[in-house]
C-alpha atoms as a PDB file:
ATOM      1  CA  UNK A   1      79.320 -64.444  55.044  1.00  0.00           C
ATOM      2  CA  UNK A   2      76.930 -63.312  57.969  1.00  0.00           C
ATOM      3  CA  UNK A   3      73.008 -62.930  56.957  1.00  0.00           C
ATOM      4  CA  UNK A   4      73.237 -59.053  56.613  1.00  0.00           C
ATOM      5  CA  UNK A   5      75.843 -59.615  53.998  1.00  0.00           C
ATOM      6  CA  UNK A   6      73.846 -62.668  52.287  1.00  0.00           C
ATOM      7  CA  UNK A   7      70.731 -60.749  52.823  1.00  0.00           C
ATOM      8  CA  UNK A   8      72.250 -57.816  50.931  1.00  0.00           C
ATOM      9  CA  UNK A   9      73.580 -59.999  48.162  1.00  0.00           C
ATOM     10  CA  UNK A  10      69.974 -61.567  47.630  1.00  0.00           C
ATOM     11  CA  UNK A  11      68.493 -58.145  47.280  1.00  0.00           C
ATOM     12  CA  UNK A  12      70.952 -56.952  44.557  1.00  0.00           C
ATOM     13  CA  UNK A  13      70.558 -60.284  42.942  1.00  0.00           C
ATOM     14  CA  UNK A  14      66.674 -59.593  42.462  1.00  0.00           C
ATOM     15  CA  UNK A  15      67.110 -55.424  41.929  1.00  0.00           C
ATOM     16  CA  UNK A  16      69.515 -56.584  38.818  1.00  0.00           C
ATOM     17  CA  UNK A  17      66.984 -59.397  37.439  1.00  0.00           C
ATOM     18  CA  UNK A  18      64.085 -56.391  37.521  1.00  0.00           C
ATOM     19  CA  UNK A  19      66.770 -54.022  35.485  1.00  0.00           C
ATOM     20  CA  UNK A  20      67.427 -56.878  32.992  1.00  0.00           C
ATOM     21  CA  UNK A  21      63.753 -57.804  32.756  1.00  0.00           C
ATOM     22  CA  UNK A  22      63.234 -53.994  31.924  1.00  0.00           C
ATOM     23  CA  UNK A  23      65.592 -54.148  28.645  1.00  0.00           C
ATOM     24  CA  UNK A  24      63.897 -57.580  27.927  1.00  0.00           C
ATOM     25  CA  UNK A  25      60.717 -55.832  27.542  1.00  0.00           C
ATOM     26  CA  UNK A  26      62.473 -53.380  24.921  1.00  0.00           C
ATOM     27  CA  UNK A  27      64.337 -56.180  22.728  1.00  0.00           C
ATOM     28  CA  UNK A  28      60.565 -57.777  23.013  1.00  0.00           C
ATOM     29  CA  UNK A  29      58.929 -54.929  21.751  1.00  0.00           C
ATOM     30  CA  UNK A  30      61.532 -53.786  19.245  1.00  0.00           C
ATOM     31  CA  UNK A  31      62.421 -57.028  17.794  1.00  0.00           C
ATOM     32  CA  UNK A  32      59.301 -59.579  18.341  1.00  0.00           C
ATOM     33  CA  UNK A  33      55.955 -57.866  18.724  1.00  0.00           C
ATOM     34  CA  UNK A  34      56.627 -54.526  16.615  1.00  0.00           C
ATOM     35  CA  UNK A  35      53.530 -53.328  17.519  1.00  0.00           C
ATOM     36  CA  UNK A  36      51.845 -50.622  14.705  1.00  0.00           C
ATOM     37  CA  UNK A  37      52.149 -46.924  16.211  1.00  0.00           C
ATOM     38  CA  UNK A  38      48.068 -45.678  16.157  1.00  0.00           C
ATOM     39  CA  UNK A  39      46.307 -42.374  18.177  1.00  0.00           C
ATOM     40  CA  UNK A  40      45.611 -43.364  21.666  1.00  0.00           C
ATOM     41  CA  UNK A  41      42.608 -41.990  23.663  1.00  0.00           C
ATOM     42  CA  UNK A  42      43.553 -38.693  25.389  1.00  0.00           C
ATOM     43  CA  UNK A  43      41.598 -40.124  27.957  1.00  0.00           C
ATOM     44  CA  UNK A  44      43.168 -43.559  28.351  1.00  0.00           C
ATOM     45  CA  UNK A  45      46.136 -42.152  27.941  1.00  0.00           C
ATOM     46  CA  UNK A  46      45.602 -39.834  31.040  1.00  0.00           C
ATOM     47  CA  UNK A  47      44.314 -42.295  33.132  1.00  0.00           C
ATOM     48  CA  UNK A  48      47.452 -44.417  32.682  1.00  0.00           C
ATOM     49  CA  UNK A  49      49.538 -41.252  33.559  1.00  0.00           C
ATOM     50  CA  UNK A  50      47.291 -41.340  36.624  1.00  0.00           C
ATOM     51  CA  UNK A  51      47.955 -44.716  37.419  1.00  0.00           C
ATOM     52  CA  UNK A  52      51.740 -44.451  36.727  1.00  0.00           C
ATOM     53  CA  UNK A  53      52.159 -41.560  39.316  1.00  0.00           C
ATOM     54  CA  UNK A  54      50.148 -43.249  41.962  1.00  0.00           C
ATOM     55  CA  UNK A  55      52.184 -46.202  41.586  1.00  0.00           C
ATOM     56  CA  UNK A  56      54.984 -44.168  42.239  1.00  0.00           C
ATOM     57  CA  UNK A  57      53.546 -42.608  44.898  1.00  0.00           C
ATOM     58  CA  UNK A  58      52.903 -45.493  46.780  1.00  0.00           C
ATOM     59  CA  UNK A  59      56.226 -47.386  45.882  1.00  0.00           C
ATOM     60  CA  UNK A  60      58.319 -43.755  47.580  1.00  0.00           C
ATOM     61  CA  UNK A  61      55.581 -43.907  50.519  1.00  0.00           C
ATOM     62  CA  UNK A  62      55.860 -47.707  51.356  1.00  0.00           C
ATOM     63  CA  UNK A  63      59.973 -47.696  51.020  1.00  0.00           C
ATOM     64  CA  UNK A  64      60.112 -44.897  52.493  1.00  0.00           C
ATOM     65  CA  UNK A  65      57.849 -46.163  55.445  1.00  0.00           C
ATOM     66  CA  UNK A  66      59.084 -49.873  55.531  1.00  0.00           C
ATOM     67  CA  UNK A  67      62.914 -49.183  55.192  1.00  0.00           C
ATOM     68  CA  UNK A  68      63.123 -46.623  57.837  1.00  0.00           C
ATOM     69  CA  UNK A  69      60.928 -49.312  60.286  1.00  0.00           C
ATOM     70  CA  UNK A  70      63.160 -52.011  59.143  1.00  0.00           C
ATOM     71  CA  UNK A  71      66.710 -49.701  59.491  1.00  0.00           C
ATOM     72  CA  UNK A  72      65.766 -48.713  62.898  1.00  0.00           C
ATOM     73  CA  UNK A  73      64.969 -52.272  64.219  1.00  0.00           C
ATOM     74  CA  UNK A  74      68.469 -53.252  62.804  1.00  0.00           C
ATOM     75  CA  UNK A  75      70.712 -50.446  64.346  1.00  0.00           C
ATOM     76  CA  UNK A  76      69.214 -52.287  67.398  1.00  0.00           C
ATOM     77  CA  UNK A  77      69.436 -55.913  66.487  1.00  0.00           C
ATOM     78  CA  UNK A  78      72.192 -56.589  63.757  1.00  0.00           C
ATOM     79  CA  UNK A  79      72.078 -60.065  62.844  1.00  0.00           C
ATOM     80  CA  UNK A  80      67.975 -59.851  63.229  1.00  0.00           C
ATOM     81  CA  UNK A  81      66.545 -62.474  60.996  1.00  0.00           C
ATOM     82  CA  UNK A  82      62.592 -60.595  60.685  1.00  0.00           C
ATOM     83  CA  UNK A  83      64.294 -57.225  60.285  1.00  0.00           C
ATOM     84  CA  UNK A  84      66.648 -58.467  57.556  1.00  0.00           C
ATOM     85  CA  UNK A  85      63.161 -60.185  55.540  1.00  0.00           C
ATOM     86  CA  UNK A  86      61.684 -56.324  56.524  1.00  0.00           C
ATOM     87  CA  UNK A  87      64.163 -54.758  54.976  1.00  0.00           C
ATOM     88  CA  UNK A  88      64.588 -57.316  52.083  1.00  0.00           C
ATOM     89  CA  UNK A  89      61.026 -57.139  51.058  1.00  0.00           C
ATOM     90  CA  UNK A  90      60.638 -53.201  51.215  1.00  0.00           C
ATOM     91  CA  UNK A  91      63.296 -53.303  48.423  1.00  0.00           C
ATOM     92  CA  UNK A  92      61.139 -56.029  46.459  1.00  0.00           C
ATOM     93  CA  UNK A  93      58.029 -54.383  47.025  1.00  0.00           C
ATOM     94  CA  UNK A  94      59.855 -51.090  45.583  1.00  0.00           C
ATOM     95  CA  UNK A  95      61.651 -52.888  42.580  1.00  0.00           C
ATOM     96  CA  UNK A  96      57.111 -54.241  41.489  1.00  0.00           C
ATOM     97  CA  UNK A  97      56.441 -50.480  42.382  1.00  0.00           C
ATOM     98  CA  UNK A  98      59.189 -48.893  39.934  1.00  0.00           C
ATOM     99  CA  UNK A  99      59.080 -51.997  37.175  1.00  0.00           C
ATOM    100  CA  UNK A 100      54.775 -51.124  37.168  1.00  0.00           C
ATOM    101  CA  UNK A 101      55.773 -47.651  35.829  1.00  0.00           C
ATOM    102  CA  UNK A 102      57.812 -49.448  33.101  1.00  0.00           C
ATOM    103  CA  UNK A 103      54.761 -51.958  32.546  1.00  0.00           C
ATOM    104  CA  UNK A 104      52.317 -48.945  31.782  1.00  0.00           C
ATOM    105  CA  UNK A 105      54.478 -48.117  29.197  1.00  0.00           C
ATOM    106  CA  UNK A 106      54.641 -51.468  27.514  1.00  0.00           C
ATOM    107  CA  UNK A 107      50.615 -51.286  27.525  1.00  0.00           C
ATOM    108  CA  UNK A 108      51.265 -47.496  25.698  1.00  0.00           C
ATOM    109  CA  UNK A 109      53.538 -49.355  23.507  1.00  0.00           C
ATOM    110  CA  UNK A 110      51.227 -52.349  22.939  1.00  0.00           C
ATOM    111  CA  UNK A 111      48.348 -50.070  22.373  1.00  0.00           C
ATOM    112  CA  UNK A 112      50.038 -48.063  19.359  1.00  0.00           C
ATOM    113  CA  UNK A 113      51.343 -45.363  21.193  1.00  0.00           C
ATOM    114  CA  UNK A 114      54.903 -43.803  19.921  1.00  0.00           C
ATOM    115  CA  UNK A 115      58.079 -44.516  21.403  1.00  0.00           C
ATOM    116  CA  UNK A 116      57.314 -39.976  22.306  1.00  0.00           C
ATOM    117  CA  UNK A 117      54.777 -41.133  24.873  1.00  0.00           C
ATOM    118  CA  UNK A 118      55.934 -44.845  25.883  1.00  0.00           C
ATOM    119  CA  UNK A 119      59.215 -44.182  26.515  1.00  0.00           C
ATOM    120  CA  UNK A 120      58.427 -41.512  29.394  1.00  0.00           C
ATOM    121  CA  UNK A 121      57.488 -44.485  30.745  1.00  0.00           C
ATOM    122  CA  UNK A 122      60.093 -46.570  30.443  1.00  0.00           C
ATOM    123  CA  UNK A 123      62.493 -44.130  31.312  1.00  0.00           C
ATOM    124  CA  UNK A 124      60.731 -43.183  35.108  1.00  0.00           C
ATOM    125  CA  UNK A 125      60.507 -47.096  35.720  1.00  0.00           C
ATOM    126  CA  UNK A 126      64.412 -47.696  34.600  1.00  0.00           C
ATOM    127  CA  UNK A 127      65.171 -43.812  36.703  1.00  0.00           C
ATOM    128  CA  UNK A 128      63.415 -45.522  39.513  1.00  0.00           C
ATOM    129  CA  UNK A 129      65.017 -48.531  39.697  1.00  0.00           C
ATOM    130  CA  UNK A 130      68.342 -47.256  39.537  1.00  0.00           C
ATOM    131  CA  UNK A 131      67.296 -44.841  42.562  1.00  0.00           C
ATOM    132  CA  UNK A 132      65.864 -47.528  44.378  1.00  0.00           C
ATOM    133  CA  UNK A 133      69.039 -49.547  44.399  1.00  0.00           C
ATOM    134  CA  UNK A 134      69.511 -51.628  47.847  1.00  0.00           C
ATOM    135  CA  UNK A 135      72.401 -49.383  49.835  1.00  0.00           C
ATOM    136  CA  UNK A 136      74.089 -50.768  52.617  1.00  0.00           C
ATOM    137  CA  UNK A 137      73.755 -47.890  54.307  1.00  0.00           C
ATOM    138  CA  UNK A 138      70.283 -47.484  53.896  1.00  0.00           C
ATOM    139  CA  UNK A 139      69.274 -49.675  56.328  1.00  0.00           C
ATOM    140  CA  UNK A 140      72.809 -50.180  57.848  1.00  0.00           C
ATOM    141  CA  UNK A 141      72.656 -54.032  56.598  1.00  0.00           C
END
């Protein structure tokens, strides 16, 4: 097995422990913390949509941004150990970037807010990570 295939096989190693840490955070919340559902702040509530989209914003801007740098330098170089770590931590940095989404929905959750409202959140975190997952042809690795 040649790095770009080991490199590849790290990344989907890591993408699938962020989508199994995502329904670990469910069977927590569902089976061990419970939390009570109570009103949440219009305004805290909008300021966490606010910080969920701008998390998103930034995790499509910086993969988009770093993968394309890190694709281009290995269409060049193929075996390029610093493009391959490139590569491999744009799709880490995206995974934090997607998972946060999930994360502002735990808070939601943890705060009283309905499954309604919390599970938006859950949902775009779990809809970005599967979007997000490493190709081999995204980067031709």
């Amino acid at each position: 097995m040649g790095p770009r295939e080991k490199t590849l096989q790290q990344v989907r190693l890591v993408h699938l422990a962020f989508v199994v840490t995502w329904f670990l955070f469910i069977f927590v919340l569902q089976f061990e913390l419970k939390p009570a559902v109570r009103p949440i702040e219009p305004i805290v509530l909008g300021a966490i949509v606010l910080a969920a989209v701008s998390s998103v914003n930034v995790g499509w801007t910086m993969r988009r941004k770093l993968l394309a740098r890190a694709a281009e330098a290995l269409q060049q170089e193929l075996q390029d150990g610093a493009d391959l770590a490139r590569w491999r931590a744009a799709n880490i940095l995206s995974f934090a970037f997607a998972e946060s989404v999930m994360l502002f929905g735990f808070v939601l959750k943890m705060m009283g807010a309905s499954w309604g409202i919390a599970g938006w959140f859950f949902a775009g975190g779990l809809i970005l990570l599967l979007l997000w997952t490493p190709r081999l042809e995204s980067a031709n690795v």
